[in-house]
N, C-alpha and C. Protein backbone atom coordinates (compact mmCIF):
# COMPACT_ATOMS: atom_id res chain seq x y z
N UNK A 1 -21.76 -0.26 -46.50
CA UNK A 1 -20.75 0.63 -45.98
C UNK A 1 -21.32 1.54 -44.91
N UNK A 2 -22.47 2.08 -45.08
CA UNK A 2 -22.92 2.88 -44.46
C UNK A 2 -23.61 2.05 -42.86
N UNK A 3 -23.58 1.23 -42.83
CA UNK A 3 -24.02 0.73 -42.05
C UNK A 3 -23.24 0.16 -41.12
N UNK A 4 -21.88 -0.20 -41.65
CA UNK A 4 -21.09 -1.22 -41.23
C UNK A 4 -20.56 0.80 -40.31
N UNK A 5 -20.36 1.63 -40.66
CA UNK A 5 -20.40 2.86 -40.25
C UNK A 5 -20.75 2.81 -38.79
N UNK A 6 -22.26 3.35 -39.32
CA UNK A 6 -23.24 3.16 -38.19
C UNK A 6 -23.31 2.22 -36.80
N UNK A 7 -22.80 0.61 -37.59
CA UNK A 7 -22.81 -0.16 -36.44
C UNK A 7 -21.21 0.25 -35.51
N UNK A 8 -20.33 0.67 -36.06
CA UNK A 8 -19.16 1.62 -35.34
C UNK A 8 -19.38 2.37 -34.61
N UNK A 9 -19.81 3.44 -35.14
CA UNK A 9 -20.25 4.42 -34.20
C UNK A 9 -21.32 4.03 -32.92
N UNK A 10 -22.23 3.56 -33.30
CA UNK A 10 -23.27 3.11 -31.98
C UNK A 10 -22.25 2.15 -30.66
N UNK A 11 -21.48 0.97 -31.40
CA UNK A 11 -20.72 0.50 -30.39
C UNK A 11 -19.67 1.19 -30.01
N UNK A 12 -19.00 2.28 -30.21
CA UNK A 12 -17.95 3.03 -29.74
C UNK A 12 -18.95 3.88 -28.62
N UNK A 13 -20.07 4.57 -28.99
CA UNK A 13 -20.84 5.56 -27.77
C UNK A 13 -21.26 4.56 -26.96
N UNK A 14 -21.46 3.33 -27.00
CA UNK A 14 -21.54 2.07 -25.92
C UNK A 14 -20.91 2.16 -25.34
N UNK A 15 -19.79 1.90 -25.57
CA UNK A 15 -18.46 1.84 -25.03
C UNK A 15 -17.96 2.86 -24.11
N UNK A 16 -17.98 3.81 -24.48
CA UNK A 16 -18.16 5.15 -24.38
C UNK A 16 -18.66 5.35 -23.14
N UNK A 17 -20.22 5.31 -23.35
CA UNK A 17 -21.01 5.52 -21.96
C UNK A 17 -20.45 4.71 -20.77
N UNK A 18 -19.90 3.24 -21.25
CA UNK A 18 -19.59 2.44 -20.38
C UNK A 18 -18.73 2.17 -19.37
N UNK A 19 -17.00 3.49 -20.41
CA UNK A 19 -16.08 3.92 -19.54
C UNK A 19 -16.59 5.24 -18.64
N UNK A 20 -17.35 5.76 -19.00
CA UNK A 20 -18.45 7.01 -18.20
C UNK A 20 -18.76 6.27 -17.00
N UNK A 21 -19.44 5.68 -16.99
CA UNK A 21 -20.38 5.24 -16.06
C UNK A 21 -19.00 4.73 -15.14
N UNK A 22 -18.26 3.85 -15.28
CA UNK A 22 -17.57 3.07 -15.05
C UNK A 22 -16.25 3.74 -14.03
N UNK A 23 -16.22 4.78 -14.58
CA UNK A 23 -15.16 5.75 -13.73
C UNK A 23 -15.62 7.08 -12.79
N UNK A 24 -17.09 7.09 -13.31
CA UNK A 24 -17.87 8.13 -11.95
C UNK A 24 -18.44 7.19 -11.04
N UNK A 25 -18.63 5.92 -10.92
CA UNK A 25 -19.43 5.45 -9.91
C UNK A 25 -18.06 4.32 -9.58
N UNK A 26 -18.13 3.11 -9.89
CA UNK A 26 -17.40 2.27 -9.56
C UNK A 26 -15.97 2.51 -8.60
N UNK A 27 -15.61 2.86 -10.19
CA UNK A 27 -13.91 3.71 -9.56
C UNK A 27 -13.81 4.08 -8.80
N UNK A 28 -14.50 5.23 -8.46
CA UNK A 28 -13.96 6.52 -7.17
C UNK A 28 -14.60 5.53 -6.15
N UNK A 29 -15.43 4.71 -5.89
CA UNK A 29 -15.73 3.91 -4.65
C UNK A 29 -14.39 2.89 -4.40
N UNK A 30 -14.04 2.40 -5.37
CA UNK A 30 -12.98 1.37 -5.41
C UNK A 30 -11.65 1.86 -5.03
N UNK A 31 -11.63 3.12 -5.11
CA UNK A 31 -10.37 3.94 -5.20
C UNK A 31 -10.10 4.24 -3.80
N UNK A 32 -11.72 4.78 -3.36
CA UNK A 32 -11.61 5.47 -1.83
C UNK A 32 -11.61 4.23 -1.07
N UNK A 33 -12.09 2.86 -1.20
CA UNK A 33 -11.93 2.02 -0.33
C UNK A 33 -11.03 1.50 0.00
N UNK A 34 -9.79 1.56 -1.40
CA UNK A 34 -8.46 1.13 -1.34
C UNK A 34 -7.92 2.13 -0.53
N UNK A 35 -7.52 2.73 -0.49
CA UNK A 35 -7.01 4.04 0.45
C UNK A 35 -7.45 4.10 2.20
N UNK A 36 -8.74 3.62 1.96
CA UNK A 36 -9.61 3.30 3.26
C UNK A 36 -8.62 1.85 4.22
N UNK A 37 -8.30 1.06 3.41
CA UNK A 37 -8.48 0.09 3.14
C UNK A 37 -6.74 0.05 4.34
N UNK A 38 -5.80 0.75 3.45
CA UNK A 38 -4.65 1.07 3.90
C UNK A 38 -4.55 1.75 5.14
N UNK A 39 -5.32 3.05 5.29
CA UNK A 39 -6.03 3.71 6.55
C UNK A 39 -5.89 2.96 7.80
N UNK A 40 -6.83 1.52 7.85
CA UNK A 40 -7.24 0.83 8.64
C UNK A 40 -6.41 0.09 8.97
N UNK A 41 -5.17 -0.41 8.41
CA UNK A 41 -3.95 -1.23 8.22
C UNK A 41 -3.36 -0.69 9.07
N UNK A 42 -3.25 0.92 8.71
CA UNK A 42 -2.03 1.46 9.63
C UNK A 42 -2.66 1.86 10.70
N UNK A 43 -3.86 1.80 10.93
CA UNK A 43 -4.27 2.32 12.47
C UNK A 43 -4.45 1.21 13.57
N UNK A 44 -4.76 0.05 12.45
CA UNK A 44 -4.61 -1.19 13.30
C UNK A 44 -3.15 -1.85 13.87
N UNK A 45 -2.18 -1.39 13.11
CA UNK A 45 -0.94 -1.63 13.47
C UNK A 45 -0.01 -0.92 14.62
N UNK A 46 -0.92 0.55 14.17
CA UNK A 46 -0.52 1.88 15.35
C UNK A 46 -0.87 1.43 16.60
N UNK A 47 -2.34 0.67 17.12
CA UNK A 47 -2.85 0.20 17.66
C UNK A 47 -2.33 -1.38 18.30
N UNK A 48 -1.58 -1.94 17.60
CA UNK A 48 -0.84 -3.49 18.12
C UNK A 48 0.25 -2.71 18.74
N UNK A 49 1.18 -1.90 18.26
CA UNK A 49 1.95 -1.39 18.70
C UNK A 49 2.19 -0.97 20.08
N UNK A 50 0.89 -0.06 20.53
CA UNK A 50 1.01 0.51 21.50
C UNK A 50 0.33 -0.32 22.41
N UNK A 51 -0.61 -1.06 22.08
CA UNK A 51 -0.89 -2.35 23.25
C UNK A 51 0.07 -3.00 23.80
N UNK A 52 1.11 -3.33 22.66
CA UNK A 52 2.52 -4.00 23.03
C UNK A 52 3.40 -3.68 24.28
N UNK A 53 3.78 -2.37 24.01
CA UNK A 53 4.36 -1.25 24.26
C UNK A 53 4.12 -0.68 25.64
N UNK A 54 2.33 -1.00 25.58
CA UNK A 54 1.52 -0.12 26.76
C UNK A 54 1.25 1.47 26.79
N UNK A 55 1.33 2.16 25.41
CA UNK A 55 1.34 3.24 25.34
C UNK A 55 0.01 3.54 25.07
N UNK A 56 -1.29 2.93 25.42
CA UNK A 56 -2.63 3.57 25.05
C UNK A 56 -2.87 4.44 26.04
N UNK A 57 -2.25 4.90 26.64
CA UNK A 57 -2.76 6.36 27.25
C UNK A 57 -1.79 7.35 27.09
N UNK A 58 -0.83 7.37 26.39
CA UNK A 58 0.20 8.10 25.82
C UNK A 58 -0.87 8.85 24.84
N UNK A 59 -0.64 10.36 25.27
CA UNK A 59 -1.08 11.27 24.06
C UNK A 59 -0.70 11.14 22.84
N UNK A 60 0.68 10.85 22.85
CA UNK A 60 1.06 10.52 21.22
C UNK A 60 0.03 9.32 20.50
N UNK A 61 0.22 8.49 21.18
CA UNK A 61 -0.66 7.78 20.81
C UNK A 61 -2.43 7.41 20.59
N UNK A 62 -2.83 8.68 21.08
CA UNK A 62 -3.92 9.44 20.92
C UNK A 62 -3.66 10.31 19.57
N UNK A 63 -2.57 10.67 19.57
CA UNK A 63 -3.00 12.25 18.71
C UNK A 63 -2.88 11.40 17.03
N UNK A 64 -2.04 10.18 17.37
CA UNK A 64 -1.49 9.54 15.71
C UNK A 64 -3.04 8.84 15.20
N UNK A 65 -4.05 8.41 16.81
CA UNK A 65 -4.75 7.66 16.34
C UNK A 65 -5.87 8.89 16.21
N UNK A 66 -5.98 9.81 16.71
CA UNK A 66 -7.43 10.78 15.68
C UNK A 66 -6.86 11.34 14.66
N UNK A 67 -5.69 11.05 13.91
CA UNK A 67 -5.56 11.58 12.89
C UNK A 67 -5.63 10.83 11.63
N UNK A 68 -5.50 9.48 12.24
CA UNK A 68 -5.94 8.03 11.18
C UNK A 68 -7.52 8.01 11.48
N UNK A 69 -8.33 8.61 11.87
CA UNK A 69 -9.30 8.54 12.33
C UNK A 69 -10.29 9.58 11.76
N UNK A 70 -9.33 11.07 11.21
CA UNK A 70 -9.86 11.89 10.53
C UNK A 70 -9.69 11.77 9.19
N UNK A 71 -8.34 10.93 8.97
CA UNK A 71 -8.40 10.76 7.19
C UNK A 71 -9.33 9.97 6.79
N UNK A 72 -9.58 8.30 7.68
CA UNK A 72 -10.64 7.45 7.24
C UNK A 72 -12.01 8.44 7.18
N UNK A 73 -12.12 9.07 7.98
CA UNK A 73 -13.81 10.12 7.76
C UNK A 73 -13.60 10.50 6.65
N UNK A 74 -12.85 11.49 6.21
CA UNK A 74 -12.42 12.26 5.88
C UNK A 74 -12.48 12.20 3.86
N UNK A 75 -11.73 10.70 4.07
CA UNK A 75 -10.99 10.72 2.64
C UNK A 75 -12.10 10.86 1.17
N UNK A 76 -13.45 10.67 1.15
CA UNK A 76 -14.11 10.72 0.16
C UNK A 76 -14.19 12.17 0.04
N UNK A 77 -14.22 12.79 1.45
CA UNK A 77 -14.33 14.51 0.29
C UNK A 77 -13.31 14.97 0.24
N UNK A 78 -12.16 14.39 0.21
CA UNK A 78 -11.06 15.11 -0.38
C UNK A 78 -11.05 15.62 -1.30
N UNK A 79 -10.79 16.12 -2.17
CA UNK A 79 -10.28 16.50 -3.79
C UNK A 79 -9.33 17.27 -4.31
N UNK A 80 -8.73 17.35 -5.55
CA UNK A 80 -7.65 18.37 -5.90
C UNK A 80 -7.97 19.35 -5.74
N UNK A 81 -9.10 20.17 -5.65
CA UNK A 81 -9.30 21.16 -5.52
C UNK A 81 -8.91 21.67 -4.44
N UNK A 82 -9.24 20.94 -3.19
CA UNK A 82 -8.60 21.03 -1.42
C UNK A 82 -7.71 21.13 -1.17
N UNK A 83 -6.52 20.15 -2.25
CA UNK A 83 -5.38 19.79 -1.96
C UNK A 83 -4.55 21.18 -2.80
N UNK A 84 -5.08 21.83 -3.96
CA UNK A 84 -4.44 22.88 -4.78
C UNK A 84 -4.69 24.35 -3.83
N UNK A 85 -5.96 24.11 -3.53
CA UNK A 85 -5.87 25.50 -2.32
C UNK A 85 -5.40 25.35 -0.97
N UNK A 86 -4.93 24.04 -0.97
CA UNK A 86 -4.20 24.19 0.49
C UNK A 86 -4.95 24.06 1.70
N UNK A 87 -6.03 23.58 1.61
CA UNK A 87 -6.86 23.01 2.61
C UNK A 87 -7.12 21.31 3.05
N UNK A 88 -6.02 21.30 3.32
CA UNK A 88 -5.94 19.64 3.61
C UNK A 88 -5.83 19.77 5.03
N UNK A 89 -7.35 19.87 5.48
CA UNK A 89 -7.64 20.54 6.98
C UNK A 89 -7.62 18.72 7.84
N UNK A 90 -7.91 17.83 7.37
CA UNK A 90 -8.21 16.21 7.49
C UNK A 90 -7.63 16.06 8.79
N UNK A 91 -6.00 16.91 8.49
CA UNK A 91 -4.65 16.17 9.98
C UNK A 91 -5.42 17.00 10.85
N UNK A 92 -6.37 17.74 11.27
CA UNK A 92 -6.55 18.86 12.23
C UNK A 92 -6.89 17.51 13.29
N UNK A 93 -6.85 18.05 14.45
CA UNK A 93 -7.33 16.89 15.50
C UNK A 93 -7.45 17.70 16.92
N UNK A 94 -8.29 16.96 17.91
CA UNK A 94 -8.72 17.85 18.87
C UNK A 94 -8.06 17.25 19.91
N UNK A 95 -6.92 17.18 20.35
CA UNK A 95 -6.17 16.41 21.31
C UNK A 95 -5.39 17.32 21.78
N UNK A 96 -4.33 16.81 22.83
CA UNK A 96 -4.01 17.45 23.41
C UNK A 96 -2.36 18.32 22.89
N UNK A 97 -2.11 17.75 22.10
CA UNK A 97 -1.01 18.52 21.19
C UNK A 97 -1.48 19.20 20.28
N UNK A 98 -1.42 20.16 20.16
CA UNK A 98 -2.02 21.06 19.19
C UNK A 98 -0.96 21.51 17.86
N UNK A 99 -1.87 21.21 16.23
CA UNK A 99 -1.03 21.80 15.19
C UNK A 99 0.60 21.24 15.00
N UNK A 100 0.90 19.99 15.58
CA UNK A 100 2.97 19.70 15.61
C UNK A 100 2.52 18.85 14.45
N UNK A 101 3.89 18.85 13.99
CA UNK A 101 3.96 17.30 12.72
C UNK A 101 3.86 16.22 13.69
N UNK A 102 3.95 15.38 12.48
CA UNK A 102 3.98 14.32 13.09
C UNK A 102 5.32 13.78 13.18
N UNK A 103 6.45 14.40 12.72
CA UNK A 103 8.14 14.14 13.36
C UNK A 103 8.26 14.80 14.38
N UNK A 104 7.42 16.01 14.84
CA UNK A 104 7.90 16.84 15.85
C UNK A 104 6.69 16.07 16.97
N UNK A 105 5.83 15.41 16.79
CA UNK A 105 5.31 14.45 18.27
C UNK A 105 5.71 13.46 18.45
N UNK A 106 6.43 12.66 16.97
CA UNK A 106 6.79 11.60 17.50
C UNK A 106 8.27 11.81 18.33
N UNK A 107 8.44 13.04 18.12
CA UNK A 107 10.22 12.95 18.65
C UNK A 107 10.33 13.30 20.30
N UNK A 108 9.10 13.30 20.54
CA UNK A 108 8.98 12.74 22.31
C UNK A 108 9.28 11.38 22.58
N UNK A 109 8.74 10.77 22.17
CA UNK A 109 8.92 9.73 22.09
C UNK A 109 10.28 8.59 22.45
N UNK A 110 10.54 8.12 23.40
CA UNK A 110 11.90 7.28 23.75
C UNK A 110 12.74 6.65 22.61
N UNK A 111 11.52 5.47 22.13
CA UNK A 111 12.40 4.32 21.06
C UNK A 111 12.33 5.70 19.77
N UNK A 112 13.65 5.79 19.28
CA UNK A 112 13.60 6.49 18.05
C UNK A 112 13.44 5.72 16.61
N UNK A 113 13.68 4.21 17.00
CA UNK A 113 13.15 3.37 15.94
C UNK A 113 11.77 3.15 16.21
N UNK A 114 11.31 2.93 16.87
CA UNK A 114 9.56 2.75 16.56
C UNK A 114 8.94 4.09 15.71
N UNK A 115 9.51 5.47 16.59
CA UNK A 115 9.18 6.71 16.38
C UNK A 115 9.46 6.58 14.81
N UNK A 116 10.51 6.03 13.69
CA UNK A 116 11.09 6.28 12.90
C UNK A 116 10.02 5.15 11.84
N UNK A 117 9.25 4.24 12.62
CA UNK A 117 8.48 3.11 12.45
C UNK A 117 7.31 3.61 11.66
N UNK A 118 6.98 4.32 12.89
CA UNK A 118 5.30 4.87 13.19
C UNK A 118 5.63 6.49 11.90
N UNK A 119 6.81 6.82 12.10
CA UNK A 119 6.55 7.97 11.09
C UNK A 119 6.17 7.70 9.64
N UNK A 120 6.98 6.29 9.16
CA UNK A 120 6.94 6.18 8.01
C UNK A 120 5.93 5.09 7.40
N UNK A 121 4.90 4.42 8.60
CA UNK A 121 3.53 3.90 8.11
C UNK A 121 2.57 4.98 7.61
N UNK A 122 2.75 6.43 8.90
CA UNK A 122 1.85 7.10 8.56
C UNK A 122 1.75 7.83 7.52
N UNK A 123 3.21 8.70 7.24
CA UNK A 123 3.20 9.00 5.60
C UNK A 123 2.92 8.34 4.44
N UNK A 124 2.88 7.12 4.34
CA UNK A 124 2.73 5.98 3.30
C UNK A 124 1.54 6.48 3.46
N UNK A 125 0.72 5.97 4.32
CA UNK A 125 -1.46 6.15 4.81
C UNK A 125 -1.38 7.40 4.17
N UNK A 126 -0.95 8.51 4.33
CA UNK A 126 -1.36 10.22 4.05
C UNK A 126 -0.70 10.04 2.69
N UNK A 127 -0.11 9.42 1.79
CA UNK A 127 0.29 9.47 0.72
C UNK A 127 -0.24 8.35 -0.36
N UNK A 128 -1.42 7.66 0.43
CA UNK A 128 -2.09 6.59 -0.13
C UNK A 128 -3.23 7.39 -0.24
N UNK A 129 -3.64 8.22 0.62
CA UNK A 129 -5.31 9.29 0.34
C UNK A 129 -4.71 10.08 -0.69
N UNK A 130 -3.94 11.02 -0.80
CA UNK A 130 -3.41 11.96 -1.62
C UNK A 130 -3.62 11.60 -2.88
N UNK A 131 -2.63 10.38 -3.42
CA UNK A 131 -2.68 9.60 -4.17
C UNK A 131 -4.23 9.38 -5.12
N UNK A 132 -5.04 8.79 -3.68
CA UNK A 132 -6.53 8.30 -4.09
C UNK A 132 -6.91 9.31 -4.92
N UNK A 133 -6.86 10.60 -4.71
CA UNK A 133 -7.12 11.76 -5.21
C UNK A 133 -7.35 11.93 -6.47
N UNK A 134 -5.56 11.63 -6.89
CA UNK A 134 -5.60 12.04 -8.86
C UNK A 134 -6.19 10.86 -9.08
N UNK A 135 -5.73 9.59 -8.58
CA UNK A 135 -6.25 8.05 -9.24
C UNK A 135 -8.10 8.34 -9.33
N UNK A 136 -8.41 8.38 -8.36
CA UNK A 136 -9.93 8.79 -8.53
C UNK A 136 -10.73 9.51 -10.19
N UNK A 137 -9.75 10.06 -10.70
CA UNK A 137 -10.30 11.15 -11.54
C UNK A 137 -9.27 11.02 -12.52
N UNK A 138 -10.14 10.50 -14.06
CA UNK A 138 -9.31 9.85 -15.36
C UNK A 138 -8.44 11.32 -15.34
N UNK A 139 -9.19 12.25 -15.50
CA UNK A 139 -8.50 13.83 -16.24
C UNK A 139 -7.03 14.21 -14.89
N UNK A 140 -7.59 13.43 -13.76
CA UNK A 140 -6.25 14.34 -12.90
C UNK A 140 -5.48 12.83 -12.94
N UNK A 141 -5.50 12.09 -13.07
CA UNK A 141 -4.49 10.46 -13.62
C UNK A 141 -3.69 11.22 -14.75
N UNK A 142 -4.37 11.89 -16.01
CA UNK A 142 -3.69 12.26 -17.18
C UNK A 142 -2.73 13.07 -16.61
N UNK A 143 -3.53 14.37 -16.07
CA UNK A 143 -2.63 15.93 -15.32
C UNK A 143 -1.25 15.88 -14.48
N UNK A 144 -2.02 14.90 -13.38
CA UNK A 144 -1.14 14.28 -12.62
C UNK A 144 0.54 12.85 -12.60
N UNK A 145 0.16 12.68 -13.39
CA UNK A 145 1.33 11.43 -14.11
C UNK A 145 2.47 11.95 -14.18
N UNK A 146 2.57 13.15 -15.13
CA UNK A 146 3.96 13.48 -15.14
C UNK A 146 4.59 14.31 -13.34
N UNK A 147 3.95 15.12 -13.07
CA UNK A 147 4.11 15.12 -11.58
C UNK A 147 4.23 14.07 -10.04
N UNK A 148 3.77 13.28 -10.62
CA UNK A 148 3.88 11.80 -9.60
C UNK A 148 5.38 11.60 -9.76
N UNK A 149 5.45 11.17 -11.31
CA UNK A 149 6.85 10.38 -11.61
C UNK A 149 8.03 11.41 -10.95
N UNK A 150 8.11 12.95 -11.41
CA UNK A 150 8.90 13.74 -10.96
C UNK A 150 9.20 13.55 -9.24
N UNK A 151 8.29 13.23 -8.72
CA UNK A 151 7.82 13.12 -7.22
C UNK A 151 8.23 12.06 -7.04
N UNK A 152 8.58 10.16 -7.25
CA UNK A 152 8.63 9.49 -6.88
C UNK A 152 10.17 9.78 -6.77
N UNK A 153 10.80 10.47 -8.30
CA UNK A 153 12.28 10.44 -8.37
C UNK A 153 12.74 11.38 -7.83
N UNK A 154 12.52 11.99 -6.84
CA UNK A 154 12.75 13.10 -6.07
C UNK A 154 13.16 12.47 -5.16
N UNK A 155 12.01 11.67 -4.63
CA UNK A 155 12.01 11.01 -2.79
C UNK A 155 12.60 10.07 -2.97
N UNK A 156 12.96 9.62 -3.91
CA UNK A 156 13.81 8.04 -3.91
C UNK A 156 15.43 8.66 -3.93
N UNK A 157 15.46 9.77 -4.71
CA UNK A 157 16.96 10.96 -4.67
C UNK A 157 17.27 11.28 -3.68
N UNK A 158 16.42 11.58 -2.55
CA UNK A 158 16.44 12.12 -1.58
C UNK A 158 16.45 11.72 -0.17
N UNK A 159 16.35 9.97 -0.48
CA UNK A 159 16.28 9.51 0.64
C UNK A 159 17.78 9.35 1.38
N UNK A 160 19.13 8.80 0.27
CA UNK A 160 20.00 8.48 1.10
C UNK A 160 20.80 9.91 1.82
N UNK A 161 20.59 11.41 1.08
CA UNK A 161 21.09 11.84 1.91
C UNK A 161 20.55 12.41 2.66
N UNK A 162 19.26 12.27 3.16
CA UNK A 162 18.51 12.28 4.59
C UNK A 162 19.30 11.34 5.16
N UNK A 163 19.33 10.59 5.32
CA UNK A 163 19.55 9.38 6.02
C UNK A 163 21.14 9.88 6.45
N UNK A 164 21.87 10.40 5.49
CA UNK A 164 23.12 10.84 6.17
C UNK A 164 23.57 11.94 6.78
N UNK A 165 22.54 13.04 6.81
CA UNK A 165 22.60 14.03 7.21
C UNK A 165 21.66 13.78 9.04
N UNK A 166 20.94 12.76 9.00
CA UNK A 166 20.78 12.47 10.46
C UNK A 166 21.73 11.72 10.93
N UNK A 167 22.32 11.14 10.12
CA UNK A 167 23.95 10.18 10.77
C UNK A 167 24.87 11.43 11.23
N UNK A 168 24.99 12.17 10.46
CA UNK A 168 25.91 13.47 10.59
C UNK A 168 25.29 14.59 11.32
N UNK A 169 23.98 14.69 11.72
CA UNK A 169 23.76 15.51 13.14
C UNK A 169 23.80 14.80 14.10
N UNK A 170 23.84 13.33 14.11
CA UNK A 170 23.50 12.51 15.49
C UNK A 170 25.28 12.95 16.34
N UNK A 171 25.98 12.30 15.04
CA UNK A 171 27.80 12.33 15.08
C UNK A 171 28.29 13.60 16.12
N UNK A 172 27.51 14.51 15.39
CA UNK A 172 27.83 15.94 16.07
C UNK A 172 27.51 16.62 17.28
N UNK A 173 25.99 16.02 17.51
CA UNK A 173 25.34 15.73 19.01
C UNK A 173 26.44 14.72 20.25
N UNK A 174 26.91 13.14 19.47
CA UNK A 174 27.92 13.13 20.31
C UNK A 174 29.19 13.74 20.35
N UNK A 175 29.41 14.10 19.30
CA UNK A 175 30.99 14.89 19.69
C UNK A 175 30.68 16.19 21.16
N UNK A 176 29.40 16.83 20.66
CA UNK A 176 29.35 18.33 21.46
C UNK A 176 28.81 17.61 23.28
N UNK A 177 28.52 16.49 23.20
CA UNK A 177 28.21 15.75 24.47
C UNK A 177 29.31 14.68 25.07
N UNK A 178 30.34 14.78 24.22
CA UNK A 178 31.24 14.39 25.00
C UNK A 178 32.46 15.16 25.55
N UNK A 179 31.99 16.34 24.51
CA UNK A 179 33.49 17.36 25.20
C UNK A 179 32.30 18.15 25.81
């Protein structure tokens, strides 16, 4: 009995050490590369785009690409801690638009569907590092879970009447431009 004990306990602190080891080293590399991984997707796409297009000397297209450029640097020292004090300094960029969102540069921009394109690769990318964040770390996966879910059913609530409230300022833009 006592043994059959013993041999329990020794293979559970095996085990043990093994999810240890397993989620400070492996994980958080696997985690940040996935995120990396997406990064590179959307900067390479930002990048087909504007070759297409011919917009590589378009500032916008400068300012979208050092900012996919500062998250890929960027994303391993992120942490909740950055993100809870409000220092998610990453978007800063040294170009020639200074401090705008990224709806308020892309809305220079002519095609309002590409603009509408390019907005919503890049939030996915900035919401794939964020993300990396809690996933990285078993204790902020636990913390974080019930706040994700609240968050997914928010933005999924929230999407159709965005979507109609720009139908219904566009409406109103032509009414006040045609009288």
């Amino acid at each position: 009995m006592e043994t059959a004990f013993l041999s329990n306990s020794l293979h559970s602190l095996v085990v043990l050490a093994a999810l240890l080891w397993f989620f400070s080293r492996p994980w958080k590399h696997l985690v940040e590369e996935s995120a990396r991984q997406i990064l590179f997707r959307s900067r390479d796409q930002l990048f087909d785009i504007a070759y297409t297009k011919q917009l590589l000397d378009d500032p916008i297209y400068r300012e979208l690409r050092n900012r996919y450029n500062n998250m890929i640097r960027f994303c391993h020292k992120l942490n909740w801690m950055m993100l809870l004090a409000g220092k998610f300094s990453l978007l800063g960029s040294r170009s020639d638009i200074p401090h705008k969102t990224v709806r308020e540069i892309l809305s220079t921009l002519k095609d309002q569907k590409l603009a509408t394109q390019l907005e919503k690769e890049y939030y996915f990318s900035l919401w794939a590092v964020i993300g990396s964040v809690f996933v990285r770390s078993p204790l902020m996966m636990v913390v974080a879970a019930p706040f994700v879910m609240l968050g997914l059913v928010v933005a999924i609530l929230s999407m159709k009447p965005v979507n109609q409230v720009r139908s219904f300022e566009s409406a109103i833009e032509k009414d006040l431009v045609a009288a």
